[in-house]
Protein backbone atom coordinates (compact mmCIF):
# COMPACT_ATOMS: atom_id res chain seq x y z
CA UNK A 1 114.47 103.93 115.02
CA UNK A 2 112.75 100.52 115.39
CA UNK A 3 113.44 97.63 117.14
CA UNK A 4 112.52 94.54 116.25
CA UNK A 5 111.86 90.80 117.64
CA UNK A 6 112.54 87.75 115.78
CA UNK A 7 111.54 84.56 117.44
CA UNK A 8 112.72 81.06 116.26
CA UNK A 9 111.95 77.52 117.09
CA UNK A 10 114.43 75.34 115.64
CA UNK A 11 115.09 71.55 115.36
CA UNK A 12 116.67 70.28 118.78
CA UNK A 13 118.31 68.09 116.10
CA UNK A 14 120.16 70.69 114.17
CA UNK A 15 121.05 73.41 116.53
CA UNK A 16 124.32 72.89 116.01
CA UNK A 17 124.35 73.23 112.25
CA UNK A 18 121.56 76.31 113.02
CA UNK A 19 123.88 78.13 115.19
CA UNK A 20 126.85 77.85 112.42
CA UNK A 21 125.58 80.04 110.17
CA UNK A 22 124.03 83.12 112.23
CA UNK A 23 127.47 84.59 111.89
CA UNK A 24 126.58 85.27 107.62
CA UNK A 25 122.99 85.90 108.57
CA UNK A 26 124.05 88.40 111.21
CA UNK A 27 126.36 89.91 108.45
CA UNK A 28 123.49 89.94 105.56
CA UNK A 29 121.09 91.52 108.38
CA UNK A 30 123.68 94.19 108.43
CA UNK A 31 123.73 94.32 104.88
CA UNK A 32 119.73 94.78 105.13
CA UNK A 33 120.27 98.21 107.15
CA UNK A 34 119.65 96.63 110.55
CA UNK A 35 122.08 97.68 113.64
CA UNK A 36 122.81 96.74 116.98
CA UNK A 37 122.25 93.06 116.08
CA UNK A 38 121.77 90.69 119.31
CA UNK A 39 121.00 87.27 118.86
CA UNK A 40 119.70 85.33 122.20
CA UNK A 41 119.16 81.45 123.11
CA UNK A 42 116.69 81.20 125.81
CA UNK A 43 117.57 79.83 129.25
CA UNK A 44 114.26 77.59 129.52
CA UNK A 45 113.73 76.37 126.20
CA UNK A 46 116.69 75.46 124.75
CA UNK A 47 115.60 75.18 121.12
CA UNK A 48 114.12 79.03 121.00
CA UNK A 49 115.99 81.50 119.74
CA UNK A 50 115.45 85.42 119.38
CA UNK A 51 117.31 88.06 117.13
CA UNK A 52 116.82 91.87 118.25
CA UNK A 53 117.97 94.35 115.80
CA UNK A 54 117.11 98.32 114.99
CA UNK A 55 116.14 99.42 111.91
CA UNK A 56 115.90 103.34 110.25
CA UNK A 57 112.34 102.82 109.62
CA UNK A 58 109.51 101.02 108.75
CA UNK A 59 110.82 100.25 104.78
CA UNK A 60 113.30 98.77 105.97
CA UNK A 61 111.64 96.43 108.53
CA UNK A 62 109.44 95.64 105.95
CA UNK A 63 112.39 94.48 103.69
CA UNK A 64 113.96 92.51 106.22
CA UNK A 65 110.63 90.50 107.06
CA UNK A 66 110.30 89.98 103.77
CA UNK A 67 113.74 88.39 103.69
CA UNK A 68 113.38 86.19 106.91
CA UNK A 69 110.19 85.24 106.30
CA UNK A 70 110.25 84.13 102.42
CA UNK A 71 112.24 81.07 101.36
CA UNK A 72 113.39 83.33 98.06
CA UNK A 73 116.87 85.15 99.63
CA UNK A 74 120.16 82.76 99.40
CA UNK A 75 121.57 83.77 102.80
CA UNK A 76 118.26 83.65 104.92
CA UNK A 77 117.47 80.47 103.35
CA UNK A 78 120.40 78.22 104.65
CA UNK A 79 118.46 78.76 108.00
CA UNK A 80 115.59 77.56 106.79
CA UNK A 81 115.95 73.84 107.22
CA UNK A 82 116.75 73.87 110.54
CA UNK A 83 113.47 76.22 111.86
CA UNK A 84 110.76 74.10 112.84
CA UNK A 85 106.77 75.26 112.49
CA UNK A 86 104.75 75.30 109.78
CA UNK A 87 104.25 78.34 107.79
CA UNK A 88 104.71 80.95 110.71
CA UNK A 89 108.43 80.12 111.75
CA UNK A 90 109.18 83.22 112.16
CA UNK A 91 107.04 85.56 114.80
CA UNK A 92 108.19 89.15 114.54
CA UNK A 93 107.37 92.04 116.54
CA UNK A 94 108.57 96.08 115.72
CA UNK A 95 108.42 98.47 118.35
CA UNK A 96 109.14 102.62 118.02
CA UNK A 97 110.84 104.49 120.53
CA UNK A 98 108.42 106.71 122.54
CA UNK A 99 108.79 109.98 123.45
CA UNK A 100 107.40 111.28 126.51
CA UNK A 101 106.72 114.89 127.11
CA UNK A 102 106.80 116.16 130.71
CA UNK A 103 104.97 119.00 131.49
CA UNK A 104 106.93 121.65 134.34
């Protein structure tokens, strides 16, 4: 599994509007393959936003990216006027589960 880090600066102005449709972006990412979808507003900054899902594996990630970070899919899109930033609105990070072997 991977999980992954979405990070979004939106519009102070439109926040509101921004936060009404997560609910069918949440349900497209799950359409996507992603799980365990959490979507977080930070304390300190109130107009940054990050989404932290799993996905099966990297294909997938990549397809999702793709998605979020491309004006071309419908649901994705309605998002889009409301994320501030140039061309890199959307900062991603994927991380793999480790294991660790311990030696006895």
């Amino acid at each position: 599994m991977i999980t992954v880090f979405m990070e979004y600066k939106v519009n102070p102005d439109t926040i509101q509007s921004y936060e009404t449709q997560m609910s069918s972006v949440i349900k497209e990412l799950k359409v996507c393959g992603a799980s365990e979808i959490q979507w977080f507003k930070a304390a300190d900054q109130p107009s940054l936003y990050v989404e932290c899902f799993q996905v099966k594996d990297k294909s997938t990630y990549d397809t999702i990216k793709k998605y979020r970070t491309t004006s071309g899919h419908p649901v994705f899109s309605s998002i889009e006027p409301f994320v501030t930033g140039g061309l890199e609105k959307i900062h991603c990070w994927a991380f793999e589960k480790m294991t660790i072997k311990e030696d006895l």
